[in-house]
Protein backbone atom coordinates (compact mmCIF):
# COMPACT_ATOMS: atom_id res chain seq x y z
CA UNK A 1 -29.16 6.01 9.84
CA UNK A 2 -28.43 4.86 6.32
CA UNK A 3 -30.88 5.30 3.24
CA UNK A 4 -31.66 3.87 0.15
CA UNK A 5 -28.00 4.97 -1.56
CA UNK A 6 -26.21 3.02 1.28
CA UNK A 7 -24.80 6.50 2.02
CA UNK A 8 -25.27 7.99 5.69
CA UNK A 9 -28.21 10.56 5.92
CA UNK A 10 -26.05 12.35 8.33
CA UNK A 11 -22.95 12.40 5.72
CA UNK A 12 -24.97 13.47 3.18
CA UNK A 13 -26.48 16.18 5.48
CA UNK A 14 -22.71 17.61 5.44
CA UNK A 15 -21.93 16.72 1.92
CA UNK A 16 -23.41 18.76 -1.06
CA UNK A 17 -26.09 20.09 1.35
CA UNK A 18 -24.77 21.69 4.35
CA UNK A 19 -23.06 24.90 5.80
CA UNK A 20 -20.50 22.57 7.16
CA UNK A 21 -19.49 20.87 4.57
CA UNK A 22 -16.29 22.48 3.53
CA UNK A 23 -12.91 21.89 5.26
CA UNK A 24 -10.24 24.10 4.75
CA UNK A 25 -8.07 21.50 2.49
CA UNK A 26 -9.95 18.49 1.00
CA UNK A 27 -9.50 15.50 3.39
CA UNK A 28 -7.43 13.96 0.70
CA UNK A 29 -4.98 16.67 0.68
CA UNK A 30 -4.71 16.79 4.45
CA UNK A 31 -2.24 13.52 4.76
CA UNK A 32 -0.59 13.00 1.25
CA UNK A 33 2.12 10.53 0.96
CA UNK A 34 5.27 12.47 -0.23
CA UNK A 35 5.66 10.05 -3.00
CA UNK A 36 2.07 10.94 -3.99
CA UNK A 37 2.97 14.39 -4.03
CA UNK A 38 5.86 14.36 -5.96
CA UNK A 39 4.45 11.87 -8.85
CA UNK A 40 1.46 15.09 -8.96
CA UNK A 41 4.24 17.78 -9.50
CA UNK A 42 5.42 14.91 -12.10
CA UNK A 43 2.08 14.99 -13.90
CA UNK A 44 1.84 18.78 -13.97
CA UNK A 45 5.72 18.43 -15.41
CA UNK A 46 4.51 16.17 -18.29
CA UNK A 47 1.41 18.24 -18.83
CA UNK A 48 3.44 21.66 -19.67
CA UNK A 49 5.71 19.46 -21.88
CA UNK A 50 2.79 17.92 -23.54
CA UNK A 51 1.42 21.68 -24.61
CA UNK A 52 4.15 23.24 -24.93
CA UNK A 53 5.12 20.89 -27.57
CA UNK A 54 1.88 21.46 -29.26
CA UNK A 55 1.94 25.24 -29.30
CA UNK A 56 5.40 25.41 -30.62
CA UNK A 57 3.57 23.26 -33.84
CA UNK A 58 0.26 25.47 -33.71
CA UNK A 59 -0.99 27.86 -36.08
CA UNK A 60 -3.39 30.32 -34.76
CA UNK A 61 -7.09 30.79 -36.50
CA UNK A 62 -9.20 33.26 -37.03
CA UNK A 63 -11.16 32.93 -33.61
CA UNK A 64 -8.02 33.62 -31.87
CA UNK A 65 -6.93 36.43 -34.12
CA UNK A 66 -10.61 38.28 -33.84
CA UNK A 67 -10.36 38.58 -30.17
CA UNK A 68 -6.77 39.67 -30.29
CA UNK A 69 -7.32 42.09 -32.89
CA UNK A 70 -10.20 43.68 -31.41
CA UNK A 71 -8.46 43.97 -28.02
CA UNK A 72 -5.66 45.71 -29.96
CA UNK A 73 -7.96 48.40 -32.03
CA UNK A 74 -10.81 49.22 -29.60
CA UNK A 75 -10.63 50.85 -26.19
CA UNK A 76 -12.34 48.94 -23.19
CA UNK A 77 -15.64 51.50 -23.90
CA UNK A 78 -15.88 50.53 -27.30
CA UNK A 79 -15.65 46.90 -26.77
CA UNK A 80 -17.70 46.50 -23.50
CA UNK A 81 -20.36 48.49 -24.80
CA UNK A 82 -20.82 48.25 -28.45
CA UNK A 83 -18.82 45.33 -30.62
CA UNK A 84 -19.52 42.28 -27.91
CA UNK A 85 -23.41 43.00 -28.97
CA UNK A 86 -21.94 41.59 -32.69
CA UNK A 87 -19.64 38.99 -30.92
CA UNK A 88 -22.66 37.65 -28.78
CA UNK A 89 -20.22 36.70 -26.33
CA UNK A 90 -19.00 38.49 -22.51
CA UNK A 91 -16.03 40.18 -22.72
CA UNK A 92 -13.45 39.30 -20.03
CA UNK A 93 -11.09 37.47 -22.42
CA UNK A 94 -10.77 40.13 -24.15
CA UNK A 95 -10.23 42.73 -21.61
CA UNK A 96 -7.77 40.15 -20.21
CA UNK A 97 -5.85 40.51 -23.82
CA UNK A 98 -6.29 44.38 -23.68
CA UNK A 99 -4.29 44.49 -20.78
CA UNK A 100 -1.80 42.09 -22.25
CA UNK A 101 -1.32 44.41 -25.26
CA UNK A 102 -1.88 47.97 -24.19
CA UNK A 103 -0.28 47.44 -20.11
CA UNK A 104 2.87 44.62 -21.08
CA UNK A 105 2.85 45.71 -24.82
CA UNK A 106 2.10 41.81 -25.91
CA UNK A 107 3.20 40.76 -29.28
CA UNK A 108 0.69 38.45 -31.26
CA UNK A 109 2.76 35.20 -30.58
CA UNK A 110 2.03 35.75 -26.59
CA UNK A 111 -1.59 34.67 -26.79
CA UNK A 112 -0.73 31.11 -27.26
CA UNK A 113 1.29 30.90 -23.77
CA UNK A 114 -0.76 33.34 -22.26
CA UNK A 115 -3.80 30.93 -22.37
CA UNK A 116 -1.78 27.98 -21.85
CA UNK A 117 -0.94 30.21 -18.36
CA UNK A 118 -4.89 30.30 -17.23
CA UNK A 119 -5.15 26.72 -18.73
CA UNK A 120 -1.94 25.68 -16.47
CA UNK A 121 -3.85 27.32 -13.69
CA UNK A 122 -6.75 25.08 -13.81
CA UNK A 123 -4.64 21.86 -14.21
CA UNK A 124 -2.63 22.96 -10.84
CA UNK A 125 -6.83 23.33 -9.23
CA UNK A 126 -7.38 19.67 -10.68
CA UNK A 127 -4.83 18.73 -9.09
CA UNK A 128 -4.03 19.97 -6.01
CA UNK A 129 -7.96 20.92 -4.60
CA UNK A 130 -10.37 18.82 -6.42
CA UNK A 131 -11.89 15.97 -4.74
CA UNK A 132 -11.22 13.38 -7.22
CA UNK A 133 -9.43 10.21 -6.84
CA UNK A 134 -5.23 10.76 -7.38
CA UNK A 135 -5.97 8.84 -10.86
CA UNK A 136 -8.65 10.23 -12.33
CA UNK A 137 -7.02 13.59 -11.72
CA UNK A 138 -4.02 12.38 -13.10
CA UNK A 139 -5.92 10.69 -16.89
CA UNK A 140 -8.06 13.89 -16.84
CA UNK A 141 -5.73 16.64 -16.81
CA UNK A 142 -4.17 14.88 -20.06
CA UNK A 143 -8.06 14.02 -21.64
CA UNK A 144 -8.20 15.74 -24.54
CA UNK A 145 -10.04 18.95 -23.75
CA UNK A 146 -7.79 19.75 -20.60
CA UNK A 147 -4.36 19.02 -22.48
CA UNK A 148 -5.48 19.80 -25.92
CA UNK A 149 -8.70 21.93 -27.02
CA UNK A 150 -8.50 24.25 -23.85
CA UNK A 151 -4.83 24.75 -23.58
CA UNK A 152 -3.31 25.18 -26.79
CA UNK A 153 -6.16 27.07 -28.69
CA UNK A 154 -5.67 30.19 -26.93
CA UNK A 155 -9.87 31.01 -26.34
CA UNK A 156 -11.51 32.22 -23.51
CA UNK A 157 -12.41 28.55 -22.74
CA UNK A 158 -8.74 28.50 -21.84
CA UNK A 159 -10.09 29.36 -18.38
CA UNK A 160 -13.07 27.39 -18.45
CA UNK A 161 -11.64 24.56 -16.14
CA UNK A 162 -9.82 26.91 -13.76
CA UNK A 163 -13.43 28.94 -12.97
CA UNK A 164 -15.73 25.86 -12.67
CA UNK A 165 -13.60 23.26 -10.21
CA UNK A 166 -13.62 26.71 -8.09
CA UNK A 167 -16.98 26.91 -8.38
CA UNK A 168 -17.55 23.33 -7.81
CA UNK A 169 -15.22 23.63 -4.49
CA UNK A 170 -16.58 27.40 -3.13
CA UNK A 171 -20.44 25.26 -3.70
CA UNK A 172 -20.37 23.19 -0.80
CA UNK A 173 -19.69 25.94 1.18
CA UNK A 174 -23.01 27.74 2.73
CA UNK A 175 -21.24 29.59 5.45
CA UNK A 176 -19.54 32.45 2.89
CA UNK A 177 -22.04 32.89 0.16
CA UNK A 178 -19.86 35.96 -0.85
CA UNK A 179 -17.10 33.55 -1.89
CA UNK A 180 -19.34 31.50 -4.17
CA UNK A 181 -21.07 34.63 -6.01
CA UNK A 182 -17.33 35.83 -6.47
CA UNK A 183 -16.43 32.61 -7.81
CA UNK A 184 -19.08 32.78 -10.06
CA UNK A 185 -18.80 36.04 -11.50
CA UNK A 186 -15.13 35.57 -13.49
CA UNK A 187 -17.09 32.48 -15.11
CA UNK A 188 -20.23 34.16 -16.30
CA UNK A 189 -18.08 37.16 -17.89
CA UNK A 190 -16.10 34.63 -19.60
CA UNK A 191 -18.38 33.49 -22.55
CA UNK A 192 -22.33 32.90 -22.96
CA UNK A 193 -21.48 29.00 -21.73
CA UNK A 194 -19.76 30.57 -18.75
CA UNK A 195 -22.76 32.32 -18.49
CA UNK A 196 -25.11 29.99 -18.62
CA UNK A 197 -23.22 27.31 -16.11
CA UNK A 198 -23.12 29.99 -13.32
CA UNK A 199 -26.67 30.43 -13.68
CA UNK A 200 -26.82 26.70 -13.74
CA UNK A 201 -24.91 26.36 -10.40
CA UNK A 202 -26.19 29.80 -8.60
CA UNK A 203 -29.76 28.40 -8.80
CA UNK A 204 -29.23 25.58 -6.92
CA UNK A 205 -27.13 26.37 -4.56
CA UNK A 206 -29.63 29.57 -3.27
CA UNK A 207 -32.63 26.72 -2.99
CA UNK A 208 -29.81 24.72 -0.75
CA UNK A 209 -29.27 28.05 1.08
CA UNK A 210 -32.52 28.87 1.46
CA UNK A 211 -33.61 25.39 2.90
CA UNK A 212 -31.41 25.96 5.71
CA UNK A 213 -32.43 29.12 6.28
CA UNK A 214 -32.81 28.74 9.63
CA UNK A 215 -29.40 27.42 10.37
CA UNK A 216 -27.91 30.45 9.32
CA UNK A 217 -26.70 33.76 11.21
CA UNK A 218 -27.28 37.11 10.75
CA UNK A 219 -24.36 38.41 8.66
CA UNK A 220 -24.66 34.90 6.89
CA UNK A 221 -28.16 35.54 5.75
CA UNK A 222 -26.92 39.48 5.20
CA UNK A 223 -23.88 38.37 3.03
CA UNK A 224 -25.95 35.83 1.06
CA UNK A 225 -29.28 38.84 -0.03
CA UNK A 226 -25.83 40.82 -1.01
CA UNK A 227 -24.30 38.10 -3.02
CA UNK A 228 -27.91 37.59 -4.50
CA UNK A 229 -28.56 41.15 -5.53
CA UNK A 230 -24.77 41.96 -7.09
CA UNK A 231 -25.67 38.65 -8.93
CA UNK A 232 -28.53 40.00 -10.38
CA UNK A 233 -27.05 43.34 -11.44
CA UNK A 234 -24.09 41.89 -13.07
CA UNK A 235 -26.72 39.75 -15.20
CA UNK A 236 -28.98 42.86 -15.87
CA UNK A 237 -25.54 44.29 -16.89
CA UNK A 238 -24.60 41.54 -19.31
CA UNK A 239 -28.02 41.65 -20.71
CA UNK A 240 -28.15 45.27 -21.36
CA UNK A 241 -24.58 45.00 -22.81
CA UNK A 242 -25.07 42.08 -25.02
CA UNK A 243 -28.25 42.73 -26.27
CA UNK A 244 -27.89 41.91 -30.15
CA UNK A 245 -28.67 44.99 -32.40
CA UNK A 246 -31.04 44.12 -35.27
CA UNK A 247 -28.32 43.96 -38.31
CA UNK A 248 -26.08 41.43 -36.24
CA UNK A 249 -25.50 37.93 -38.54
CA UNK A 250 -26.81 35.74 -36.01
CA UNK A 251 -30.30 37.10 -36.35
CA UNK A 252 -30.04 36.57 -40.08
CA UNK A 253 -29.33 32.87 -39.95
CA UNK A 254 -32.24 30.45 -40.85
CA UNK A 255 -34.29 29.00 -38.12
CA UNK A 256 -33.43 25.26 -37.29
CA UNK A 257 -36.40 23.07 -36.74
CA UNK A 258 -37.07 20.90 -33.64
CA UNK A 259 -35.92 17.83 -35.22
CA UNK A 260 -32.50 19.66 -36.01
CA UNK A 261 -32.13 21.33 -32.61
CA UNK A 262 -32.91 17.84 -30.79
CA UNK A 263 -30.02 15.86 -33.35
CA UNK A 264 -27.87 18.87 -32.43
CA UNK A 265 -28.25 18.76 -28.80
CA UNK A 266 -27.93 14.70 -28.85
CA UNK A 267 -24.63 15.28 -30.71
CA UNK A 268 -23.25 17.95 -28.01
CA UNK A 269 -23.70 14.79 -25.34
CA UNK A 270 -22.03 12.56 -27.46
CA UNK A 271 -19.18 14.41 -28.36
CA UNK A 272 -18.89 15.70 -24.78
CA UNK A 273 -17.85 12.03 -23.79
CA UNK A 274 -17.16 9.01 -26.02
CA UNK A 275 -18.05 9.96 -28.98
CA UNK A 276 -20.91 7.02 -29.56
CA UNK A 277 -24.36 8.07 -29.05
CA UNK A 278 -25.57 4.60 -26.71
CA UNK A 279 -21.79 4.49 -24.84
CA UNK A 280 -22.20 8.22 -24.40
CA UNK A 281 -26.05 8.02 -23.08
CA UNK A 282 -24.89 5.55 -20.74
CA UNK A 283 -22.34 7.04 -19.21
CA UNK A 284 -24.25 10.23 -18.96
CA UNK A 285 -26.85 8.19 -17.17
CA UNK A 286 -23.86 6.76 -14.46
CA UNK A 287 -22.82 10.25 -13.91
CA UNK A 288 -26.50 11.94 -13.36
CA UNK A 289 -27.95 8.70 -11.19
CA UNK A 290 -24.46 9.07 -9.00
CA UNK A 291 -25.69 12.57 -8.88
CA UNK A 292 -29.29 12.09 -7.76
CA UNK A 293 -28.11 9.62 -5.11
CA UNK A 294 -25.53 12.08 -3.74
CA UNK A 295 -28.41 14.62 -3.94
CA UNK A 296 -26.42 17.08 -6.17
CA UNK A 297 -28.20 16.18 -9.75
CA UNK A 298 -29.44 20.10 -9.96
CA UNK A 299 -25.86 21.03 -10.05
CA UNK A 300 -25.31 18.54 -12.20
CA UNK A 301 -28.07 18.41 -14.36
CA UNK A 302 -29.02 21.96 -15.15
CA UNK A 303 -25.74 23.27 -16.33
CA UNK A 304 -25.41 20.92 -18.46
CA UNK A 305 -28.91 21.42 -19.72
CA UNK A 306 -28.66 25.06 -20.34
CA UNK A 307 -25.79 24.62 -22.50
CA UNK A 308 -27.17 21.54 -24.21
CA UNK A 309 -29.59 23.98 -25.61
CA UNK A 310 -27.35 26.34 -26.58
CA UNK A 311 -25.42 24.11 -28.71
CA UNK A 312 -28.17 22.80 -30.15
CA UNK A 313 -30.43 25.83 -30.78
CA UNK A 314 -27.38 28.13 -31.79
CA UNK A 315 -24.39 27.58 -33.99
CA UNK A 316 -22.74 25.12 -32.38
CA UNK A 317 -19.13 23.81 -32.94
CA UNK A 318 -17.66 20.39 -31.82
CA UNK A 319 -15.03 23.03 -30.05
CA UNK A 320 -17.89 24.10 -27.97
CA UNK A 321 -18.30 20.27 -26.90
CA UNK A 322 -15.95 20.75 -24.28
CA UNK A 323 -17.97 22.99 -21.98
CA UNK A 324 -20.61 20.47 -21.96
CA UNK A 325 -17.55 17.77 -20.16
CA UNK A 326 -16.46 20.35 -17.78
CA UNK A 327 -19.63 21.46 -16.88
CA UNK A 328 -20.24 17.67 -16.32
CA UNK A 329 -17.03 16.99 -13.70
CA UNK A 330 -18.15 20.77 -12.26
CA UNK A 331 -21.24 18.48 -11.24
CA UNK A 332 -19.69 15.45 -10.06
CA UNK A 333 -16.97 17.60 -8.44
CA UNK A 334 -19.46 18.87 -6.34
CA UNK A 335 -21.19 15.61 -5.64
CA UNK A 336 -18.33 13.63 -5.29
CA UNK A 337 -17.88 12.14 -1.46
CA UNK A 338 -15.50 13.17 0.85
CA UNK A 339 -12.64 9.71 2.08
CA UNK A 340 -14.29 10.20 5.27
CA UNK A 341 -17.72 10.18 3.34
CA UNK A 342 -16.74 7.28 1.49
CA UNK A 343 -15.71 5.55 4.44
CA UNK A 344 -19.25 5.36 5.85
CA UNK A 345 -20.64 3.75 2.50
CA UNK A 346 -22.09 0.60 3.11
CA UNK A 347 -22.43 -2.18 0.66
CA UNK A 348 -24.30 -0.79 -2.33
CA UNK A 349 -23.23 2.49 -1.91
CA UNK A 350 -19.69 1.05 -2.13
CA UNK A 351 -20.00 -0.37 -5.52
CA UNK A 352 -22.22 3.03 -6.53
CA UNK A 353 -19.29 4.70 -6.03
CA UNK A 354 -16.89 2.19 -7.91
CA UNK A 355 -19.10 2.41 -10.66
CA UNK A 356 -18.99 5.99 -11.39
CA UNK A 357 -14.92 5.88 -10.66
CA UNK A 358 -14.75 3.00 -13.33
CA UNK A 359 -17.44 5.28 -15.60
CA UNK A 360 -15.22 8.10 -15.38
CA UNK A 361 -11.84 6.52 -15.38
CA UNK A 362 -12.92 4.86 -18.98
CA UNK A 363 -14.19 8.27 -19.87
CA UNK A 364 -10.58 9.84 -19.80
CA UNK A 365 -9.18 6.87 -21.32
CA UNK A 366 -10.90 7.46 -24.60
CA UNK A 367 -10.34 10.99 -24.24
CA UNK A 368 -6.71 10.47 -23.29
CA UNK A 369 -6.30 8.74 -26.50
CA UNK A 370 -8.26 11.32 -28.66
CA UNK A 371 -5.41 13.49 -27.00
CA UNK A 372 -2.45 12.26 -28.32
CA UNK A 373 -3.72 11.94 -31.71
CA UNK A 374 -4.83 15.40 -31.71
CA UNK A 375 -0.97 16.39 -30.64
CA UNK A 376 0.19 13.96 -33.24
CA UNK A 377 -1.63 15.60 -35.70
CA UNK A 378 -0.59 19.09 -34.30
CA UNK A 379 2.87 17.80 -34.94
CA UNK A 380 2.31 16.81 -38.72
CA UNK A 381 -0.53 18.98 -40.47
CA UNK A 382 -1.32 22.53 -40.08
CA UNK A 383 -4.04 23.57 -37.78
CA UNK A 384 -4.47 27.31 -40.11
CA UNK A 385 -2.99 28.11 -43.01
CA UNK A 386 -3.44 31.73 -41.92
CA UNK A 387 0.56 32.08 -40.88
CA UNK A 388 1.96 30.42 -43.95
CA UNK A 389 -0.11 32.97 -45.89
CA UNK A 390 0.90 36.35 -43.52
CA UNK A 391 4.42 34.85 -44.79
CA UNK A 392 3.38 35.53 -48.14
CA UNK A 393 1.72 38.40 -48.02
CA UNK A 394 4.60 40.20 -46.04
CA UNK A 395 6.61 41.39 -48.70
CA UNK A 396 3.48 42.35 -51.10
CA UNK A 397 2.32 44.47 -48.38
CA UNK A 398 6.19 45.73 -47.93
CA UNK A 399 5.69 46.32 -51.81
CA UNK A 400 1.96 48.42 -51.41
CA UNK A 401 0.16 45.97 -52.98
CA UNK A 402 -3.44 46.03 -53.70
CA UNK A 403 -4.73 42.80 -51.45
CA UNK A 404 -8.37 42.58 -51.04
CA UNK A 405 -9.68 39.91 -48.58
CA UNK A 406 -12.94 37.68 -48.75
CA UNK A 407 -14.70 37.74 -44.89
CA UNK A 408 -14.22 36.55 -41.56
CA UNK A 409 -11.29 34.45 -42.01
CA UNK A 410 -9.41 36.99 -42.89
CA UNK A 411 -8.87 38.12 -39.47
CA UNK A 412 -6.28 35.04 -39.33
CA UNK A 413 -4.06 36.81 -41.55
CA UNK A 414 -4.50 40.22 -39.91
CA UNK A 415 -3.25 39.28 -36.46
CA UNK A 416 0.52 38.66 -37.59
CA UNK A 417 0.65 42.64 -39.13
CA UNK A 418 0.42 45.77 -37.25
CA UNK A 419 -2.45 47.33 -39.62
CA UNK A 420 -4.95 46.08 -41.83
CA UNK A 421 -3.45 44.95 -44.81
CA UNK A 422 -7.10 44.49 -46.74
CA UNK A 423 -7.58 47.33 -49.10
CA UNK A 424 -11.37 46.44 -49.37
CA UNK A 425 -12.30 46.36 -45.02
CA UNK A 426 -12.79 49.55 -42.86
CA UNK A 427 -10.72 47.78 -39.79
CA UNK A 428 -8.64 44.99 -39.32
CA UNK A 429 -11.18 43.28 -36.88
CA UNK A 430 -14.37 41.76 -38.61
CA UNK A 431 -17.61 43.03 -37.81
CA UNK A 432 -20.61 40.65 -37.58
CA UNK A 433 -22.91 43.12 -39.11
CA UNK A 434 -24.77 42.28 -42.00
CA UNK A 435 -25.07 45.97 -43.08
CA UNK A 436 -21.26 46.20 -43.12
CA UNK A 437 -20.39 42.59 -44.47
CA UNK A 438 -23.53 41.26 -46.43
CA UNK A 439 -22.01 37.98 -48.69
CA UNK A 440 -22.74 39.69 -52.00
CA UNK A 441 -21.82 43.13 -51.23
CA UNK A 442 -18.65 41.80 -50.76
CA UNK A 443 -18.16 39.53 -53.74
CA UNK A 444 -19.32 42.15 -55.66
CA UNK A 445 -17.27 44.55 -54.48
CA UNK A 446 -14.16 42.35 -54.81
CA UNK A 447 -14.94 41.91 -58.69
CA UNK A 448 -15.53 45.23 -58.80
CA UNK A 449 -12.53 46.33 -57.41
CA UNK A 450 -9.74 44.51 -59.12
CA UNK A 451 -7.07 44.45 -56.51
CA UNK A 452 -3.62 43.19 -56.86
CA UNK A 453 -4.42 40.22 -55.22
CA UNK A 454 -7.25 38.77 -53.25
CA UNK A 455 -7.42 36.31 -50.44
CA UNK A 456 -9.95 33.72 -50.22
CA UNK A 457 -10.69 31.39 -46.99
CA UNK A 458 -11.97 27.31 -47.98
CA UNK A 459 -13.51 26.67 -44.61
CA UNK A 460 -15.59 23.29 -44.78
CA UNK A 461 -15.30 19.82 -45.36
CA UNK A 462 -13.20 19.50 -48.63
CA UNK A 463 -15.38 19.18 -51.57
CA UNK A 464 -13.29 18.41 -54.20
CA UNK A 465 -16.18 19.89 -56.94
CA UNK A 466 -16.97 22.99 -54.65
CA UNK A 467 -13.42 23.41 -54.36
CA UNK A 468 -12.92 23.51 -58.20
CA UNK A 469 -15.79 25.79 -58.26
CA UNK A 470 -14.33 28.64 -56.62
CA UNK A 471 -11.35 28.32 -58.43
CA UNK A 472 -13.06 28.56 -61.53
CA UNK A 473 -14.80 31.36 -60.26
CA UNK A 474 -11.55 33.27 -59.49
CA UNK A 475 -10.02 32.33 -62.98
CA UNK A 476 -12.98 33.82 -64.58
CA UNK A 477 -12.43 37.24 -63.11
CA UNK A 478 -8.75 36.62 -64.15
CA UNK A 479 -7.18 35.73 -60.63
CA UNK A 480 -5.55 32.57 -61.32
CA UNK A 481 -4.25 30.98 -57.83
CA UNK A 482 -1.06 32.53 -56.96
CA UNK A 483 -0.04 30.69 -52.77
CA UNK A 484 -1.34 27.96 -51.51
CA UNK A 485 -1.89 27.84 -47.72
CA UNK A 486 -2.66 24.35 -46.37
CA UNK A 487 -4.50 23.63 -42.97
CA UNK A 488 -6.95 21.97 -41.11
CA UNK A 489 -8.93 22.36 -38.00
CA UNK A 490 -8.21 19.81 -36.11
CA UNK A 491 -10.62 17.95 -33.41
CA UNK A 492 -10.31 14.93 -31.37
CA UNK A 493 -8.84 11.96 -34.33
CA UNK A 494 -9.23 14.30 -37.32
CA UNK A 495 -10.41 17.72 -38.52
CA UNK A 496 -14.14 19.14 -38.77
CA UNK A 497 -13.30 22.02 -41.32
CA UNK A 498 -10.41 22.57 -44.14
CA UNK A 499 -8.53 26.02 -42.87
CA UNK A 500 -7.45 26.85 -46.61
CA UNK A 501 -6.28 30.22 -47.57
CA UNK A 502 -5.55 31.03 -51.25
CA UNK A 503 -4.38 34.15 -52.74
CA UNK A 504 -5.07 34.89 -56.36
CA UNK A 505 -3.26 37.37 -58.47
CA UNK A 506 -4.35 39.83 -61.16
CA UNK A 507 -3.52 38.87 -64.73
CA UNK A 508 -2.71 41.42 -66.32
CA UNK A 509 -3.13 41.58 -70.36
């Protein structure tokens, strides 16, 4: 019997909605031609050339020095259960680079390869065990958030890709519910995205459980109320953890309106995919109604929702766009047909499915593109000036020098020493409190203070009038600019923020 979708009820019944559903190798995997196999060992070759070109050229910032430095200073304790309140994030990255630095005695340089590791582990997933056609896997695991953003920026989003296609393959199963809850509890310790996505796909895949109730065993149902309730606690757990104390910054910021949360969330869809706002709706529109044919748009549609909002409702980065894509191929990963599946399309569900292929495969192009510029630009402009200023700073701070530093980017600078080398902060790790780092306590302190030098982050689009500003602002207090540390955030064909550092130095009568 064949519905409206020109897709076999019974096929669907085993798809993204039944116990059975779930071979032990994709069918596509089963019988691969050897030539097939070798040009995917060829991709993954390219694909480790292709970042480790770009991390050999990359210059850490200040979001990968704060999680390394914290891992370094704090015990497990004291970062589980009191500074990830101020971080407003889960802290499994940073246990991860805990045990990098206090089991294998890490050096700062290791972070870069270390989350190009977990990023090479999700590529090898792509490849090898998602459904996807051979090229599609092939353009997406060089699109730019799988070569680029979440490979060479060593983040926690580093792992992003790796936990959601094994989501997205552990959903269709219904049989072992304890293998999807353990899939899905690496992702939601990861970050509040993470979070957020594996409530997105643990809702939908208990109502699929639960409609079938009656299909399952005993020790199925017995394993699934288990999986259920040690989801639950570790959520209550995360909660009670990351509760945000009243003085963190976040609370402080000013309230967006509805207007600004709904441009916000618009511009997390478009930069998620093509980067134009009617291409992008379109093609978001191909991907859901694919979705809602293959009766999988909950598992498409409410991850992607729930993090919608949070980019649009909290602070929001384009860097953060990313999680938005892969929580979008999460959702046609699990929708997406199986070849035997595909064989039993008739007509219209045939050219369904070669519209969402084409969709997708122009999808990657674009972002393929926005990939090698982002390397080429790797290549020729600094991503941080925070290591040419460490550089700098190294022999002052061999000398004793007074060095006071102006907040959060700071923590750039801090990662390449072994101590905190600013006179003027209690640890080397910054603190999101605003009883600890209010704006003018600190600018008053660092006037107050007269150091032997201070460093000041520029950390916006350059303003060539702003920029003069601070400068004159410095001279004033008789720092004239002493180094001059170049860099520049970069995104998909340009940068979003200047990553200047500039020290000033004392003049002295």
């Amino acid at each position: 019997m064949i519905d409206q979708t020109g897709v076999h009820r019974e096929a669907l019944a085993d798809a993204p909605s039944a116990s059975s559903a779930v071979s032990p190798l994709p069918a596509h995997i089963s019988s691969v031609n050897p030539w097939c196999r070798i040009a995917d060992f060829g991709v993954l070759g390219l694909w480790i050339v292709a970042v480790s070109l770009a991390i050999s050229y990359h210059e850490k910032w200040a979001d990968e020095g704060q999680a390394w430095l914290i891992a370094r200073d704090l015990d497990l304790g004291a970062i589980w259960f009191h500074e990830l309140r101020y971080e407003g994030s889960p802290g499994l990255w940073h246990t991860i680079l805990w045990v990098a630095q206090h089991v294998f005695h890490a050096r700062y340089g290791a972070i870069s390869f270390l989350g190009a590791s977990f990023a090479f582990a999700g590529i090898v997933v792509l490849l090898f065990l998602s459904p996807f056609p051979r090229p599609i896997r092939w353009l997406m695991a060089f699109s730019y958030f799988f070569v680029y953003q979440y490979a060479v920026i060593a983040r926690p989003y580093v792992l992003f890709p790796l936990f959601c296609l094994l989501a997205a393959r552990q959903f269709r199963d219904l049989r072992r519910p304890q293998l999807f809850a353990l899939a899905l509890v690496p992702l939601a310790n990861l970050t509040a995205h993470g979070s957020l996505v594996a409530l997105g796909l643990g809702l939908p895949y208990a109502i699929r459980f639960l409609k079938r109730w009656s299909h399952h065993d005993g020790k199925t149902r017995k394993w699934f109320a288990i999986s259920v309730a040690g989801i639950a606690l570790m959520y209550i757990f995360l909660f009670l953890a990351l509760r945000p104390p009243p003085d963190v910054e976040v609370l402080y910021q000013p309230l967006r309106t509805a207007a600004v949360i709904a441009q916000r969330s618009l511009s997390s869809v478009v930069g998620a995919l093509v980067d134009n706002t009617w291409l992008s709706l379109a093609v978001f529109c191909i991907f859901a109604g694919w979705c809602f044919l293959r009766r999988a748009l909950t598992s498409f549609l409410l991850p992607v929702a729930l993090l919608v909002g949070l980019y649009g409702y909290a602070n929001g980065a384009v860097y953060h766009q990313g999680v938005i894509f892969i929580a979008m191929i999460t959702g046609l990963a699990i929708a997406w047909p199986s070849e035997q599946e595909r064989c039993s399309l008739n007509t219209s569900g045939v050219w369904s499915y070669r519209l969402v292929v084409a969709t997708l495969a122009l999808t990657l192009c674009y972002q393929v593109s926005n990939a090698a510029v982002a390397i080429r630009n790797e290549i020729k402009l600094p991503y941080s000036g925070a290591e040419d200023m460490a550089k700098y700073l190294a022999p002052l701070v061999a000398q004793g020098k007074v060095i006071d530093g102006n907040q959060y980017g700071m923590v750039a600078i801090n990662a390449y020493f072994d101590h905190n080398i600013f006179a003027n902060w209690p640890h080397a790790y910054y603190h999101h409190s605003v009883s600890e780092y209010s704006p003018q306590q600190v600018v008053d302190q660092l006037r107050a203070r007269a150091a032997d030098y201070i460093v000041i982050q520029y950390f916006d689009a350059f303003d060539e009038r702003l920029f003069q500003k601070e400068m004159g602002v410095m001279a004033d207090w008789g720092y004239p600019l002493d180094h001059f540390s170049d860099g520049y955030l970069l995104t998909k064909t340009g940068y979003c923020h200047c990553d200047i550092y500039m020290v000033f130095k004392k003049q002295f009568p």
